[in-house]
PDB file of N, CA and C in Angstrom:
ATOM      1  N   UNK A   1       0.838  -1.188   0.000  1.00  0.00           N
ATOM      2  CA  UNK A   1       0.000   0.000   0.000  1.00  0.00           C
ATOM      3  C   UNK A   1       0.880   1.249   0.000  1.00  0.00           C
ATOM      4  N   UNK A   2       0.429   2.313  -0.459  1.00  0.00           N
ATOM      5  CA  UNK A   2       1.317   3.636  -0.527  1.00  0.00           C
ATOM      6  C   UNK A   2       0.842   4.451   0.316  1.00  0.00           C
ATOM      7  N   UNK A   3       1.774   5.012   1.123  1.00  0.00           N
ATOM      8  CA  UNK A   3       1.895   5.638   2.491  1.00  0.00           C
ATOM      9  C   UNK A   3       1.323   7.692   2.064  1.00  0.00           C
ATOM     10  N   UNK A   4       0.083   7.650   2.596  1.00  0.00           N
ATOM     11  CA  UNK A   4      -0.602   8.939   2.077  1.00  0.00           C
ATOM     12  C   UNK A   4      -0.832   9.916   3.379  1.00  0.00           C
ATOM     13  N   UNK A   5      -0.127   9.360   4.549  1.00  0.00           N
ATOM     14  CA  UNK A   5       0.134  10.372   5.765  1.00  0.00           C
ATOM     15  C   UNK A   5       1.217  11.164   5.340  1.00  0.00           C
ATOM     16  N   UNK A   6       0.903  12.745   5.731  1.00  0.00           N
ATOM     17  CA  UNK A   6       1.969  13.935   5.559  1.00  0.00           C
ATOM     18  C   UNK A   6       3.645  13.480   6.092  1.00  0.00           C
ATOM     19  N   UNK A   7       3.955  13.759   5.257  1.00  0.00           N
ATOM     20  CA  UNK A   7       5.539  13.753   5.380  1.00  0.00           C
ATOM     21  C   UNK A   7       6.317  14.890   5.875  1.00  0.00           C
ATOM     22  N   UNK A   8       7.722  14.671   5.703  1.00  0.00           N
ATOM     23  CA  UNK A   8       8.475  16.214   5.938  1.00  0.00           C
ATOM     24  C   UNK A   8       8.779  17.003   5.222  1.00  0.00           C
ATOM     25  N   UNK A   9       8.691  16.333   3.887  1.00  0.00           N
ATOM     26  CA  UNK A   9       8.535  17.261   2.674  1.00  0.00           C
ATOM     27  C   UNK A   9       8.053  18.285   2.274  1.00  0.00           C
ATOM     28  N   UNK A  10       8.277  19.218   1.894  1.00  0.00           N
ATOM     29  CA  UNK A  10       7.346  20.253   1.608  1.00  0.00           C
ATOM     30  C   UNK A  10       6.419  20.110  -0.084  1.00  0.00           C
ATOM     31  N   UNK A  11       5.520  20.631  -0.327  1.00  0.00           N
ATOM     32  CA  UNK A  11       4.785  20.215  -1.474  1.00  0.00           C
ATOM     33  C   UNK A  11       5.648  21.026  -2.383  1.00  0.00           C
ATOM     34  N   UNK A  12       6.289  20.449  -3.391  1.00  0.00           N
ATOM     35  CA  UNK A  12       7.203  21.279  -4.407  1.00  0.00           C
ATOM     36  C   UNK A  12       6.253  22.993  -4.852  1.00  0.00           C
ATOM     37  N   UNK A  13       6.980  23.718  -4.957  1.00  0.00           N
ATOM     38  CA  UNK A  13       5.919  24.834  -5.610  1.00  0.00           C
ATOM     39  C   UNK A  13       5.576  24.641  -7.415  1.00  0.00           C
ATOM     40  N   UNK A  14       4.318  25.384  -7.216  1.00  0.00           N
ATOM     41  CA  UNK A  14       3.285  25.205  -7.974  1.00  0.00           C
ATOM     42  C   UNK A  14       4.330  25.844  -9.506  1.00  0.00           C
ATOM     43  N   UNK A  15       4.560  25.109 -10.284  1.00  0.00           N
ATOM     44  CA  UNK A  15       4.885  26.267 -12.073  1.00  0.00           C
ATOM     45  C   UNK A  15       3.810  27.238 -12.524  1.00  0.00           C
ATOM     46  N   UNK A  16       4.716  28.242 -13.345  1.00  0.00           N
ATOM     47  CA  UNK A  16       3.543  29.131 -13.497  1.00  0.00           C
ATOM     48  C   UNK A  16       3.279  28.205 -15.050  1.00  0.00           C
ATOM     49  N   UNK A  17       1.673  28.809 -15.354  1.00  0.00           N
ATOM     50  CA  UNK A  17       1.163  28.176 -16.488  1.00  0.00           C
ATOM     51  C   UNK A  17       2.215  28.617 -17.778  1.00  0.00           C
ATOM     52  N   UNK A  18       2.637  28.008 -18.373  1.00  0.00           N
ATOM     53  CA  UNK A  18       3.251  28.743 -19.896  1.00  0.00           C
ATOM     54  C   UNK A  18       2.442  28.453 -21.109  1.00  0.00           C
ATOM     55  N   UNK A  19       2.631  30.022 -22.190  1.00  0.00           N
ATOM     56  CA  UNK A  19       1.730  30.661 -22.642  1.00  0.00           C
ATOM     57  C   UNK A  19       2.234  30.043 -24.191  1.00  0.00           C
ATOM     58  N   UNK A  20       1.652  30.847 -25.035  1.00  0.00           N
ATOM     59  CA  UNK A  20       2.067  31.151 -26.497  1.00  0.00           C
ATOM     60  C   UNK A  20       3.294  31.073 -26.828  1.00  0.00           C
ATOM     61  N   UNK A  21       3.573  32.343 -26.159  1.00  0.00           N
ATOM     62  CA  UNK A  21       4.943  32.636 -25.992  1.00  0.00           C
ATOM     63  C   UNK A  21       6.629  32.062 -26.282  1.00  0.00           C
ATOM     64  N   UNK A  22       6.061  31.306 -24.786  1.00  0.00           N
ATOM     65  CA  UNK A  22       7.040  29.990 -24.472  1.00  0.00           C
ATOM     66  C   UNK A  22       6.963  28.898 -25.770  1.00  0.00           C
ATOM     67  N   UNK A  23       5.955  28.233 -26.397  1.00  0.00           N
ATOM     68  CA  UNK A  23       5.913  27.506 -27.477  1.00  0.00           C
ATOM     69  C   UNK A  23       6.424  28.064 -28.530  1.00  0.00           C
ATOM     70  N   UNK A  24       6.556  29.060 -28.643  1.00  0.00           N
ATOM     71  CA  UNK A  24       6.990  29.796 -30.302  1.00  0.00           C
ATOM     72  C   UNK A  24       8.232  29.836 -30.066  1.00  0.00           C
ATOM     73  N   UNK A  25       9.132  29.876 -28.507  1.00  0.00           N
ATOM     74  CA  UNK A  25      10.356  30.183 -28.561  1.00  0.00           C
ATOM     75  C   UNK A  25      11.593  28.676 -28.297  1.00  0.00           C
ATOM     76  N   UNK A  26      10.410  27.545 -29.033  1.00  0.00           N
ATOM     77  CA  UNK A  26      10.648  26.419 -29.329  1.00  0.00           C
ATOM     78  C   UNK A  26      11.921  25.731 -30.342  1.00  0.00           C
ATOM     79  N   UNK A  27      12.854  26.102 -30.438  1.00  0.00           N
ATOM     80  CA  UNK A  27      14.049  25.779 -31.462  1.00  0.00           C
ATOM     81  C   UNK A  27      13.080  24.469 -32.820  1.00  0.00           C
ATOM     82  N   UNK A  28      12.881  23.686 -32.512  1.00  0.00           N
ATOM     83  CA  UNK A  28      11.897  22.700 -33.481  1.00  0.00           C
ATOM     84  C   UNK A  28      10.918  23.573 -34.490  1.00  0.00           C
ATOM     85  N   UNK A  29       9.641  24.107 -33.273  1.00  0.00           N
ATOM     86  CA  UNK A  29       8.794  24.793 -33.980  1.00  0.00           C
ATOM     87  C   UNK A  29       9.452  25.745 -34.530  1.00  0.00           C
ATOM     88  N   UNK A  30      10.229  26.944 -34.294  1.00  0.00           N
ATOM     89  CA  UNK A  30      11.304  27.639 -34.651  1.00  0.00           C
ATOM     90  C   UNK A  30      11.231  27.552 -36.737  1.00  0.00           C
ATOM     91  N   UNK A  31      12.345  26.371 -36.486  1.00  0.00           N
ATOM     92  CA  UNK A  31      12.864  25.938 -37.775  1.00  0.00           C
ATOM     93  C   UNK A  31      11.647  25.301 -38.598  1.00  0.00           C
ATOM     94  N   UNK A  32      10.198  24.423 -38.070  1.00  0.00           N
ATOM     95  CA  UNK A  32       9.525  24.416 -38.829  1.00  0.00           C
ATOM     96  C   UNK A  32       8.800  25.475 -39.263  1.00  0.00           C
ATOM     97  N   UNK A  33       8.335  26.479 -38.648  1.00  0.00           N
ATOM     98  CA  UNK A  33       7.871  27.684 -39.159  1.00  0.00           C
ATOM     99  C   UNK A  33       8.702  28.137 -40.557  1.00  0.00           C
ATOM    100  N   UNK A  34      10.313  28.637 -40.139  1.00  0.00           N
ATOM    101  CA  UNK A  34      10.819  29.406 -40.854  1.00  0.00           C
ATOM    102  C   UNK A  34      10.634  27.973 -42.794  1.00  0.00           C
ATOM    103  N   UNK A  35      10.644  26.668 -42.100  1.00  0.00           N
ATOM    104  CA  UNK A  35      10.620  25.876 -43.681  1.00  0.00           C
ATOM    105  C   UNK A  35       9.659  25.926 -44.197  1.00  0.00           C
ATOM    106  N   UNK A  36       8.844  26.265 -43.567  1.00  0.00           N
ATOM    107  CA  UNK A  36       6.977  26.565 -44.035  1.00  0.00           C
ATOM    108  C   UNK A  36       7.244  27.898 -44.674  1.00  0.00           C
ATOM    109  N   UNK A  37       7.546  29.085 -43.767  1.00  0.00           N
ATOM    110  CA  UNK A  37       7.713  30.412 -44.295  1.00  0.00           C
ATOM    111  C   UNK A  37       8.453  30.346 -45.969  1.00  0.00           C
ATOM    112  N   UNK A  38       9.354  29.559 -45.642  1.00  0.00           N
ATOM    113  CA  UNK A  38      10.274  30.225 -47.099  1.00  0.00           C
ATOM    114  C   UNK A  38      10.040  29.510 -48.424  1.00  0.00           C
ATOM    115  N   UNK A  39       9.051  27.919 -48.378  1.00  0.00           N
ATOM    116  CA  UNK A  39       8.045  26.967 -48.927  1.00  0.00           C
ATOM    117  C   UNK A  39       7.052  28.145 -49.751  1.00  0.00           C
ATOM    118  N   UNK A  40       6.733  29.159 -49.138  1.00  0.00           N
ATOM    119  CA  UNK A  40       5.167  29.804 -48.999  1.00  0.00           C
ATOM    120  C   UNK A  40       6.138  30.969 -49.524  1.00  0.00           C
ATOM    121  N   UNK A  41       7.043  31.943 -49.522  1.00  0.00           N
ATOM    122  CA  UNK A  41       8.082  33.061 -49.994  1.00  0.00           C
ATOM    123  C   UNK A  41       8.330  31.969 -51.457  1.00  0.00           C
ATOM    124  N   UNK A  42       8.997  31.222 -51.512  1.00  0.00           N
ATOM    125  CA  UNK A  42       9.471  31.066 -52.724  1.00  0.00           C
ATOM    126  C   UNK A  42       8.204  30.385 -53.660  1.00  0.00           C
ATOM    127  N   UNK A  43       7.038  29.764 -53.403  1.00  0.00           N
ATOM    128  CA  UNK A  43       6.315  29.824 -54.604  1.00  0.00           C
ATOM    129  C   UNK A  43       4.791  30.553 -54.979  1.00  0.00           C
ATOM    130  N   UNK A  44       5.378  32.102 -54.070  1.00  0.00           N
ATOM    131  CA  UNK A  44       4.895  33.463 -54.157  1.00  0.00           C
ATOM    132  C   UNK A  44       5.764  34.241 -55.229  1.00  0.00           C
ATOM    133  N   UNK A  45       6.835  33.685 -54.864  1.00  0.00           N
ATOM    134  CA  UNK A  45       8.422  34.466 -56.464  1.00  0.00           C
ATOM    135  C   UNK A  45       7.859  33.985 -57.159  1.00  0.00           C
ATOM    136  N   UNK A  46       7.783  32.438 -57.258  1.00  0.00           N
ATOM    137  CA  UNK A  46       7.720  31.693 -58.648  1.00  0.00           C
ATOM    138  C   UNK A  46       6.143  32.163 -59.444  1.00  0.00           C
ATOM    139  N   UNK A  47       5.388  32.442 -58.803  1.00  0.00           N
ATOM    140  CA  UNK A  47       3.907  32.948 -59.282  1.00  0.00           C
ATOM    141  C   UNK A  47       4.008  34.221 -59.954  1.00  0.00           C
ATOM    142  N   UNK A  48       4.945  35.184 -58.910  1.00  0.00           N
ATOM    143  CA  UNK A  48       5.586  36.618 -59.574  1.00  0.00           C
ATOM    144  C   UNK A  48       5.907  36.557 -60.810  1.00  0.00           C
ATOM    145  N   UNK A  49       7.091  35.872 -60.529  1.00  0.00           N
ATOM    146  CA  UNK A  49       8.077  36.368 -62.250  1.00  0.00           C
ATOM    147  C   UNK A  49       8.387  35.365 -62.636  1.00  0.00           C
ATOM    148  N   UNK A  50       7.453  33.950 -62.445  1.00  0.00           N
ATOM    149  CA  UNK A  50       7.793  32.855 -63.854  1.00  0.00           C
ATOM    150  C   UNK A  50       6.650  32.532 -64.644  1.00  0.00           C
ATOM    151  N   UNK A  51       5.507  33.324 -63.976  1.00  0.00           N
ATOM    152  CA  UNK A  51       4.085  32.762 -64.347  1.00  0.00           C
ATOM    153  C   UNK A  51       3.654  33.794 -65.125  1.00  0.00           C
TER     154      UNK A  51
END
């Protein structure tokens, strides 16, 4: 059975919630954005001045 009487521990403190923010400043998401971005930039050129 697991022992659910208070200990001497203290209850770790609470994290604050993380936002938007924090996810966008993701190195992964990061670099997939920018391969999406420049996917979406370069066949906006190619529509420009080959079409």
């Amino acid at each position: 059975m697991v022992d659910t009487s208070p200990g001497d521990a203290p209850a770790p403190p609470a994290e604050e919630p993380r936002g938007c923010l924090f996810a966008l400043s993701q190195p992964p998401l990061m670099i997939f954005l920018t391969v999406v971005g420049g996917l979406l930039l370069m066949a906006a050129l190619h529509d420009l001045f080959l079409l």
